[in-house]
N, C-alpha and C. Protein backbone atom coordinates (compact mmCIF):
# COMPACT_ATOMS: atom_id res chain seq x y z
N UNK A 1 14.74 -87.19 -17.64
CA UNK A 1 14.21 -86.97 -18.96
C UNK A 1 14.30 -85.47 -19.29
N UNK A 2 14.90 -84.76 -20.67
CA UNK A 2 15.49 -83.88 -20.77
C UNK A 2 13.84 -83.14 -21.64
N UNK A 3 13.41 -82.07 -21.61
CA UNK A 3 12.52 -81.85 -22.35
C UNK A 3 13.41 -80.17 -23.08
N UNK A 4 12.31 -80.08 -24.22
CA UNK A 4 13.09 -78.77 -25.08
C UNK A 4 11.05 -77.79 -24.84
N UNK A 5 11.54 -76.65 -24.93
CA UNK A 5 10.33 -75.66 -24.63
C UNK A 5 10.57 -74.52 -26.08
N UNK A 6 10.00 -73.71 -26.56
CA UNK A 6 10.26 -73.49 -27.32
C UNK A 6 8.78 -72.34 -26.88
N UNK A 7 9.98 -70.83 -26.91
CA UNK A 7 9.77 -69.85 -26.16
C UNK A 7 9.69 -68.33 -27.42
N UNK A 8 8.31 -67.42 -27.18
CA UNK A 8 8.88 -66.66 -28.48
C UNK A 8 8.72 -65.60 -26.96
N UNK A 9 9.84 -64.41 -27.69
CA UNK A 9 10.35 -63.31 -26.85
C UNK A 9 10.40 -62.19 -27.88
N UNK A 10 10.03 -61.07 -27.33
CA UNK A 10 10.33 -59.81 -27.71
C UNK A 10 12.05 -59.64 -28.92
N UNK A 11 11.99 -59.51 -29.40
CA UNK A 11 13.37 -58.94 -30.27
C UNK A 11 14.48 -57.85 -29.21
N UNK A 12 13.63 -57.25 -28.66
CA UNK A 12 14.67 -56.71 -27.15
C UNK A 12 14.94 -57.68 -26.18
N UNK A 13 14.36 -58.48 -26.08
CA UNK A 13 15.02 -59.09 -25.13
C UNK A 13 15.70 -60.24 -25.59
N UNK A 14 15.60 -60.80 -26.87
CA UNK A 14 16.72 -61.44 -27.44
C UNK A 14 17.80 -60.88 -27.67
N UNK A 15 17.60 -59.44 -27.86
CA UNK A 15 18.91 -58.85 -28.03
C UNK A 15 19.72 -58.47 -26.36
N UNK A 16 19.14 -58.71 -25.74
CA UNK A 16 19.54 -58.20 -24.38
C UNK A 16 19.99 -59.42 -24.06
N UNK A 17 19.63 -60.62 -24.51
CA UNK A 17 19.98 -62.21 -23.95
C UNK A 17 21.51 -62.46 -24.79
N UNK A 18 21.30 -61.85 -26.12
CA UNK A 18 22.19 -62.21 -26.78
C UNK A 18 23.35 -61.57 -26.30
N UNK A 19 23.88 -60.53 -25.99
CA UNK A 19 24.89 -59.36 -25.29
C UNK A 19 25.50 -60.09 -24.11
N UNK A 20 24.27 -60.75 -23.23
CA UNK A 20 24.94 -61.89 -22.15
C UNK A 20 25.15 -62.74 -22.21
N UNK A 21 25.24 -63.51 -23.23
CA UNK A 21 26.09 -64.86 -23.43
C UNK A 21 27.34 -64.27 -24.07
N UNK A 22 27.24 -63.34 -25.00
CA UNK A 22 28.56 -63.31 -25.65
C UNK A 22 29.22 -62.47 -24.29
N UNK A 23 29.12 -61.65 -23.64
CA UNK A 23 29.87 -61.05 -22.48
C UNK A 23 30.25 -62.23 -21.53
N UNK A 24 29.15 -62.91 -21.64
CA UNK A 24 29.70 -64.40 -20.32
C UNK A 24 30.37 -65.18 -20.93
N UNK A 25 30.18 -65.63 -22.34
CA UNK A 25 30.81 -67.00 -22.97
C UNK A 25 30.16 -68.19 -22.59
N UNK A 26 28.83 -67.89 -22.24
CA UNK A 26 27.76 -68.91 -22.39
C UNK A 26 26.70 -69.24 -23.35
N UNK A 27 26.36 -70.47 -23.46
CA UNK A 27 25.25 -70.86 -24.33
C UNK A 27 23.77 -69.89 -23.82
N UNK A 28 23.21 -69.42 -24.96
CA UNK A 28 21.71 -69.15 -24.39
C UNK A 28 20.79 -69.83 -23.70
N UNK A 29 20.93 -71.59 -24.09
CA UNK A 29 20.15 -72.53 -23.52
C UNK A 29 20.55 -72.69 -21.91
N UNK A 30 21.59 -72.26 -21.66
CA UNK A 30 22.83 -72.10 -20.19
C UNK A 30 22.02 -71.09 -19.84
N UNK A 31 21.84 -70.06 -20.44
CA UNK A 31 21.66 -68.95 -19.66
C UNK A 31 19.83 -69.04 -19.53
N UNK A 32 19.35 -69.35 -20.43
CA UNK A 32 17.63 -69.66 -19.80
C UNK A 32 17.28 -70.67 -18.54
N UNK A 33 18.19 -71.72 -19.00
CA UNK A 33 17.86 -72.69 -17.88
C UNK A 33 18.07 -72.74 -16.87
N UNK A 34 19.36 -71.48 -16.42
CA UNK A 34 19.76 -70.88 -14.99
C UNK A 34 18.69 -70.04 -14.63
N UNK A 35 17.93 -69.29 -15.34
CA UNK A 35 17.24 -68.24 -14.94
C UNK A 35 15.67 -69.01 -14.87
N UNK A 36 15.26 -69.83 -15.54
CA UNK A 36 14.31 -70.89 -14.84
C UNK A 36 14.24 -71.35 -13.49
N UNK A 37 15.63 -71.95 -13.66
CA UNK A 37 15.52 -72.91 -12.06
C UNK A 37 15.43 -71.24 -11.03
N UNK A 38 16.21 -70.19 -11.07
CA UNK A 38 16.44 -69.64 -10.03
C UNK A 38 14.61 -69.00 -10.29
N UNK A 39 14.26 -69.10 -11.10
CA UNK A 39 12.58 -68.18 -11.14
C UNK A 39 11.98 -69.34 -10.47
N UNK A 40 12.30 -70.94 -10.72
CA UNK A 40 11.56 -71.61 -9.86
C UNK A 40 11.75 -72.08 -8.46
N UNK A 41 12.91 -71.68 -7.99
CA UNK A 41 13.49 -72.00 -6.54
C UNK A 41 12.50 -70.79 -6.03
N UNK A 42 12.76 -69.25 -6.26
CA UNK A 42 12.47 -68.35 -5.81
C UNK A 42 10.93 -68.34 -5.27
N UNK A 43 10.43 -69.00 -6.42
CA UNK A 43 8.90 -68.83 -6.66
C UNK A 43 8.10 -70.28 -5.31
N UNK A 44 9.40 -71.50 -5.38
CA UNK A 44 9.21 -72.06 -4.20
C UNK A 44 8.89 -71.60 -2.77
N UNK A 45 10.33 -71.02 -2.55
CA UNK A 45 10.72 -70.31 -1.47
C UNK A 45 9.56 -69.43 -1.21
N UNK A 46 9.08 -68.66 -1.67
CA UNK A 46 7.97 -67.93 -1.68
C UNK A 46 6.64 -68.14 -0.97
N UNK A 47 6.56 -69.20 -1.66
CA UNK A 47 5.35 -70.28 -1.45
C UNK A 47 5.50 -70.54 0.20
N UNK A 48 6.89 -71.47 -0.12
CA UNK A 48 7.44 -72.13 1.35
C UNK A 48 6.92 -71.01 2.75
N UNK A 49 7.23 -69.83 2.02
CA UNK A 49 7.17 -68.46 3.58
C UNK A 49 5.93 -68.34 3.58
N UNK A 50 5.17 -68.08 2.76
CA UNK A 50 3.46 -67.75 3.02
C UNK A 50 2.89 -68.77 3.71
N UNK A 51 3.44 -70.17 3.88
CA UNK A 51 2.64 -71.26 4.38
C UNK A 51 3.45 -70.91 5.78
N UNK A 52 4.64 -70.84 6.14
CA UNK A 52 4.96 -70.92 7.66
C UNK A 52 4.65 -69.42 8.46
N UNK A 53 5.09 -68.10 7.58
CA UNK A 53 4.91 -67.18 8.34
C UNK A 53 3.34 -66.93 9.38
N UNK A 54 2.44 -67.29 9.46
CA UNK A 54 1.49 -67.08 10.21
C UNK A 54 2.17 -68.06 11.49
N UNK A 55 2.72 -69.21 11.18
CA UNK A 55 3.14 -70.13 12.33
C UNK A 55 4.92 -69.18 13.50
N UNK A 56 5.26 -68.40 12.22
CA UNK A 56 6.57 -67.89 13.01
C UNK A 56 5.67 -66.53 13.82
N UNK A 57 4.82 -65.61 13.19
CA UNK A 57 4.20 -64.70 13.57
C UNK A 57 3.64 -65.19 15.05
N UNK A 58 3.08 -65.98 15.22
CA UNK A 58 2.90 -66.53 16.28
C UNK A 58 3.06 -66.80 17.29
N UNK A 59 4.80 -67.09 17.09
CA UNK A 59 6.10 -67.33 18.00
C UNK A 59 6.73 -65.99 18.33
N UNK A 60 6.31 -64.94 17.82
CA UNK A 60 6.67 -63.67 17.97
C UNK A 60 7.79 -63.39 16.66
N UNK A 61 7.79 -64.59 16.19
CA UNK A 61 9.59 -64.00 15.10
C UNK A 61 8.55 -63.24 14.02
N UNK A 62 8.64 -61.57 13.75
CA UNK A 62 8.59 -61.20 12.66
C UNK A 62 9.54 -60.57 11.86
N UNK A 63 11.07 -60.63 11.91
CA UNK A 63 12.14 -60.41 11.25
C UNK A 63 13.35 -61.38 10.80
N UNK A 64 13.69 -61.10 10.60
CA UNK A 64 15.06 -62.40 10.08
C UNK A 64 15.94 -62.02 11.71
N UNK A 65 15.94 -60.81 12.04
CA UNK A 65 16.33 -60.75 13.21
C UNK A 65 16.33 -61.48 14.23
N UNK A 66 15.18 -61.45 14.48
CA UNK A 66 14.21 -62.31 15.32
C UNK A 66 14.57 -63.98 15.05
N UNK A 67 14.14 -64.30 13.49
CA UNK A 67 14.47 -65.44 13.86
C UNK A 67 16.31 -65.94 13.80
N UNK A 68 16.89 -64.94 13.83
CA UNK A 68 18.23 -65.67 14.00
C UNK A 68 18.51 -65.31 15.43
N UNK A 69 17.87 -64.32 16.10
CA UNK A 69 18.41 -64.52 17.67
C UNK A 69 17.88 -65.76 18.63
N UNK A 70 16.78 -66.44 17.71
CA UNK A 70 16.30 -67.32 18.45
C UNK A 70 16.66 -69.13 18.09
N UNK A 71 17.40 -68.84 17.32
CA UNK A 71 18.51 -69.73 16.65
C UNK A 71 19.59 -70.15 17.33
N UNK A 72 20.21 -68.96 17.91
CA UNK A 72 21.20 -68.52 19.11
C UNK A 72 20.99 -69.66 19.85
């Protein structure tokens, strides 16, 4: 089910939205709805680390280092 949102923005930043579709050759609705999902993956991911990091801290992994040598 497709829903429509209906968003008011600054006049700068319509004009800053508008400059990147015509430089990309994309729709604006293209270019919000990419920048949604990636604000809501991110904002997942986020989430996702605050709930495990006390469990990796634990294990000793406190770097990406760490946990890719133990990946190995």
């Amino acid at each position: 089910m497709k829903q429509t949102i209906t968003v008011r923005i600054s006049k700068e930043l319509g004009d800053q939205i508008e400059k990147i579709t015509k430089y990309e050759h994309v729709p604006v609705s293209d270019l919000v709805r990419e920048s949604l999902q990636r604000y809501v993956t991110l904002r997942r991911f986020r989430q996702l680390r605050a709930k495990t990091l006390p469990f990796a801290e634990a294990q000793g992994l406190l770097t990406d280092e760490d946990v890719f040598k133990a990946l190995k």
